[in-house]
N, C-alpha and C. Protein backbone atom coordinates (compact mmCIF):
# COMPACT_ATOMS: atom_id res chain seq x y z
N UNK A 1 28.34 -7.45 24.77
CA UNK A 1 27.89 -6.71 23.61
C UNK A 1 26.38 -6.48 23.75
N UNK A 2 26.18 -5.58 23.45
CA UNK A 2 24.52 -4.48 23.71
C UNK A 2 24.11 -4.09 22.43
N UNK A 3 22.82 -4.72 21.69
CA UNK A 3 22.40 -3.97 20.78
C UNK A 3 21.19 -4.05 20.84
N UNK A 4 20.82 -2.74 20.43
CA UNK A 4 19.04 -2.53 20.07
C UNK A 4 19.00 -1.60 19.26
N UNK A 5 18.23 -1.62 18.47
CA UNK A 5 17.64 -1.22 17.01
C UNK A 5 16.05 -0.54 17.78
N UNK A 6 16.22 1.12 17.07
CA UNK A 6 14.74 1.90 17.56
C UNK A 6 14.67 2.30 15.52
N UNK A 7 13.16 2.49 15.89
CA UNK A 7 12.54 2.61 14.28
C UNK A 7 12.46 4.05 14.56
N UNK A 8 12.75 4.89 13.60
CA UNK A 8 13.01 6.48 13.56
C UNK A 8 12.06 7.04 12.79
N UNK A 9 11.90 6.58 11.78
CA UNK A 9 11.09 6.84 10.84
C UNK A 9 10.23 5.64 10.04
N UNK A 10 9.07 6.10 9.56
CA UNK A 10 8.68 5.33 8.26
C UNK A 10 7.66 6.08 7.37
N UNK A 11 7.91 5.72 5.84
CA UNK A 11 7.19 6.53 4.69
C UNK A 11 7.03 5.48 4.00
N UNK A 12 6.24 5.84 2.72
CA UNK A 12 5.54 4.82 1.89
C UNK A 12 5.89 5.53 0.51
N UNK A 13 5.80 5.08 -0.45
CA UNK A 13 5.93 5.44 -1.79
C UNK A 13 5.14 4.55 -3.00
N UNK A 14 4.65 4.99 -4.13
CA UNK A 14 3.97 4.31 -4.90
C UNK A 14 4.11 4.63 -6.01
N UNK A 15 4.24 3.51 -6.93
CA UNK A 15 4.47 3.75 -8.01
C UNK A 15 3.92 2.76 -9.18
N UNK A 16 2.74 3.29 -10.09
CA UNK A 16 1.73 2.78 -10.66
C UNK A 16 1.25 1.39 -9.75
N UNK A 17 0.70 1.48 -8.64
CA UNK A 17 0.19 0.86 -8.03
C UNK A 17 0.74 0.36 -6.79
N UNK A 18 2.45 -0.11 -7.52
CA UNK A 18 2.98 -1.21 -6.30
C UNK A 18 3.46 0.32 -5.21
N UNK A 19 3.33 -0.63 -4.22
CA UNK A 19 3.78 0.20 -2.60
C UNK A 19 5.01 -0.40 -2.24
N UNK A 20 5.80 0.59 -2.09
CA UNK A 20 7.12 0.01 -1.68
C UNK A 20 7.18 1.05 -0.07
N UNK A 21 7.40 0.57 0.91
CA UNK A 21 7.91 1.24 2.10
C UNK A 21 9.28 0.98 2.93
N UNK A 22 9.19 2.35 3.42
CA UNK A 22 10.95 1.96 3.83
C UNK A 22 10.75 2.53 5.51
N UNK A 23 11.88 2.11 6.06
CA UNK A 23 11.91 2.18 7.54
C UNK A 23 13.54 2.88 7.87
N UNK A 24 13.62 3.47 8.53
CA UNK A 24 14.90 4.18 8.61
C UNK A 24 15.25 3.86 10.10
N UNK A 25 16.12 2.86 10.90
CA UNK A 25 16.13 2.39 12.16
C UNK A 25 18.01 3.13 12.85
N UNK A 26 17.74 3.93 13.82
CA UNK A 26 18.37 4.08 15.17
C UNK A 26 19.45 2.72 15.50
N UNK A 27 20.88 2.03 15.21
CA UNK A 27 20.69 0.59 15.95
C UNK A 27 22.03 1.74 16.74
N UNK A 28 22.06 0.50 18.15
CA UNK A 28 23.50 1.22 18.95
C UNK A 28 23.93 -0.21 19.33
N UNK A 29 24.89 -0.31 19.26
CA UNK A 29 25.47 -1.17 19.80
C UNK A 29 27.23 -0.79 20.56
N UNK A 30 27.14 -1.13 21.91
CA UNK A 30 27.87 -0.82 22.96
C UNK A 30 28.05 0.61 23.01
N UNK A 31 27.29 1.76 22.92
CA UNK A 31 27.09 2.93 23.08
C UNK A 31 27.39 3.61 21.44
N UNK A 32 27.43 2.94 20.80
CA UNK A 32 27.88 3.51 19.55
C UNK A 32 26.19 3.52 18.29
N UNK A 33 26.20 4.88 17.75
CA UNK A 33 25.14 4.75 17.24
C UNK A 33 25.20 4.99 15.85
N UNK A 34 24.56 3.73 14.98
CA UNK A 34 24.52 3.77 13.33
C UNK A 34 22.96 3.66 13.09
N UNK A 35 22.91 3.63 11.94
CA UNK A 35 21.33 3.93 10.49
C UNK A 35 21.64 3.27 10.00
N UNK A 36 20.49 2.52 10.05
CA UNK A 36 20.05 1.26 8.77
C UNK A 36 18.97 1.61 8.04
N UNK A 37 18.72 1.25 6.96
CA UNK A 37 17.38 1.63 6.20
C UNK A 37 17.19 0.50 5.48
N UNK A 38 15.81 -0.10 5.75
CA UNK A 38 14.79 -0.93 4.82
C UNK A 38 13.97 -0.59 4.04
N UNK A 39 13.40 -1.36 2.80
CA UNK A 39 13.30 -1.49 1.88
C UNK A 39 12.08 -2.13 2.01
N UNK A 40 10.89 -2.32 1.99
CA UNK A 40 9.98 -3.83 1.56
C UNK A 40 8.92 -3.02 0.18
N UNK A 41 8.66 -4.31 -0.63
CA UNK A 41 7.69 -3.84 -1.96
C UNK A 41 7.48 -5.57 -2.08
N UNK A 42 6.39 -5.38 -1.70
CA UNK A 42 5.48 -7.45 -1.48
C UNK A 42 6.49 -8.61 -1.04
N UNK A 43 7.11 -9.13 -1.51
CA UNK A 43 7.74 -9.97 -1.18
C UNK A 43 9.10 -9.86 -0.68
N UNK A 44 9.68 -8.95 -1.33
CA UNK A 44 10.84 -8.19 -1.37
C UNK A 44 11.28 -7.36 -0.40
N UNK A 45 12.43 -7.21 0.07
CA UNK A 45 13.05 -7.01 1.63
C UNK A 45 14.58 -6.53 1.36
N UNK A 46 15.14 -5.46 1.53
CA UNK A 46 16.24 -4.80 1.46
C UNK A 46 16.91 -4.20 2.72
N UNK A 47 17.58 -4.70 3.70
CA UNK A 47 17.86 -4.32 4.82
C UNK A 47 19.13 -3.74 4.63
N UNK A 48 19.81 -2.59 4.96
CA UNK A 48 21.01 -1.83 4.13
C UNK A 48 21.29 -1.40 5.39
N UNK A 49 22.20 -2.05 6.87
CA UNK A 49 23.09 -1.46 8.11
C UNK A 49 23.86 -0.63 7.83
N UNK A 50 24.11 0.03 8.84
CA UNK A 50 25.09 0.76 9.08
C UNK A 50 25.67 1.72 8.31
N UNK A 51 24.74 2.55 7.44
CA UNK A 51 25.23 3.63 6.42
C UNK A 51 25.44 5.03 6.87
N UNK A 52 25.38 5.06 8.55
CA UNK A 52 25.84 6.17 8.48
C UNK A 52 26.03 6.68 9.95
N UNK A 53 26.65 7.52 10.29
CA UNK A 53 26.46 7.39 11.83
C UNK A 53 26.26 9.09 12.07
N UNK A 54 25.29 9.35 11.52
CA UNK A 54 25.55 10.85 11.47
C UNK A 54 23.70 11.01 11.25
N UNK A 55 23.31 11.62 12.34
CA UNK A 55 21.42 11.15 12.34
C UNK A 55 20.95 12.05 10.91
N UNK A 56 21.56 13.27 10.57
CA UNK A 56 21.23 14.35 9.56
C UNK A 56 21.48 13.45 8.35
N UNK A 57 22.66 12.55 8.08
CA UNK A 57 22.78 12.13 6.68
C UNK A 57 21.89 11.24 6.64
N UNK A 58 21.47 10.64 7.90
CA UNK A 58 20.39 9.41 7.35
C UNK A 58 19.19 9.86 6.91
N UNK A 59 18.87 10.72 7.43
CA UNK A 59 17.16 11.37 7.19
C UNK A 59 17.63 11.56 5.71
N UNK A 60 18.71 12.56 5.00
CA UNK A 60 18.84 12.86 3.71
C UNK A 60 18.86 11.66 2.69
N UNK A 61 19.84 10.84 3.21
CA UNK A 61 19.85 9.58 2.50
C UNK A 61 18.36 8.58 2.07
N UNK A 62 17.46 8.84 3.54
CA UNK A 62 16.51 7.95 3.70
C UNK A 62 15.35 8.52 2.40
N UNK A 63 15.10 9.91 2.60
CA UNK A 63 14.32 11.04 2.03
C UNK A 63 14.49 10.69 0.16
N UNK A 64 15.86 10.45 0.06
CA UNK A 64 16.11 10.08 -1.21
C UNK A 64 15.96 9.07 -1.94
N UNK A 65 15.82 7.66 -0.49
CA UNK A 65 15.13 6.62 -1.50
C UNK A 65 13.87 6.38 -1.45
N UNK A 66 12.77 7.60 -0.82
CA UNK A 66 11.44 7.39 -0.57
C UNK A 66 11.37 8.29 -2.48
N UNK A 67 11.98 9.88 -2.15
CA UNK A 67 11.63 10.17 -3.20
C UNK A 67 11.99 9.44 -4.71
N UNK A 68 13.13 8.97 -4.63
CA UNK A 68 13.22 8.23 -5.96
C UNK A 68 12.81 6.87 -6.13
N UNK A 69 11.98 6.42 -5.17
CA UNK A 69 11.01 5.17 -5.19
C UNK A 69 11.80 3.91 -5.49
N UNK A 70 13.13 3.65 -4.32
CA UNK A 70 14.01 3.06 -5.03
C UNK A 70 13.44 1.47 -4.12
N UNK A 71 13.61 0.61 -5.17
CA UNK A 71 12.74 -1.00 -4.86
C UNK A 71 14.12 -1.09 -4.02
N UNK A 72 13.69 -3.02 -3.49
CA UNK A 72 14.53 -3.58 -2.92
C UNK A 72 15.48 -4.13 -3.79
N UNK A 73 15.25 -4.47 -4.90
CA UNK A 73 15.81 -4.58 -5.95
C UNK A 73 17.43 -3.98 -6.38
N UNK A 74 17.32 -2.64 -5.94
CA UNK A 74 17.93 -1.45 -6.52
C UNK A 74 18.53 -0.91 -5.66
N UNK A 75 18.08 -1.28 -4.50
CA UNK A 75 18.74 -0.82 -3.31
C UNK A 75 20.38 -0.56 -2.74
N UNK A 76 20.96 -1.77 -2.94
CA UNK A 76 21.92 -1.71 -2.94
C UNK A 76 22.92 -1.05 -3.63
N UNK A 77 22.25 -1.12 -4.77
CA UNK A 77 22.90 -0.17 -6.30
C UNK A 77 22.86 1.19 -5.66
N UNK A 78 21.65 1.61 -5.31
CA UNK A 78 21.65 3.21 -5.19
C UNK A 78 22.59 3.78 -4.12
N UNK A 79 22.44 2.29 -3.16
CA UNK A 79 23.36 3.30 -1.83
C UNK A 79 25.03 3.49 -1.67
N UNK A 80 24.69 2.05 -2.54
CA UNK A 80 26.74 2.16 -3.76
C UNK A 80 27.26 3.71 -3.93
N UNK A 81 25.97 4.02 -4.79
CA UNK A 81 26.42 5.13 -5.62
C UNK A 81 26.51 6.59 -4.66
N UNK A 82 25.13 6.45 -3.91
CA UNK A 82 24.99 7.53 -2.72
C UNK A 82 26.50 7.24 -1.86
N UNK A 83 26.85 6.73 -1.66
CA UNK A 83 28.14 6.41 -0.59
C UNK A 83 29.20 7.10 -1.17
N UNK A 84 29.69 6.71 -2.59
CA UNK A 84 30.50 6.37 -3.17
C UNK A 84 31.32 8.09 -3.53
């Protein structure tokens, strides 16, 4: 088994002060390729695998939790609903 994780993207977002940034990561494992997207805002850490294996939905997906400034918090909630 073969995996490596490449970082694709990263953006920042702010909201009355706090900085929340997210990372949108490339992983493949045994020739197969998925999107993960993180989450960090200070202490706080949201790592969300494998949502998609399709490079166009991740950028859309990713784009949507920069613009709606979604914490680590919330994260999971939102991508529920985005999936769903």
């Amino acid at each position: 088994m073969y995996r490596t994780a490449e970082l694709i993207m990263v953006n920042v977002a702010e909201e009355d002060g706090i900085v929340i940034r997210y990372f949108l990561y490339e992983d493949t494992l045994d020739n197969r390729s998925s999107f993960s997207i993180e989450c960090r805002c200070g202490d706080e850490c949201a790592l969300l695998p494998d949502i998609t294996s399709i490079p166009e939905r991740a950028r859309e997906i990713f784009e949507l939790f920069v613009r709606g400034k979604v914490t680590p918090t919330s994260a999971f909630d939102v991508i529920e609903e985005i999936l769903s």
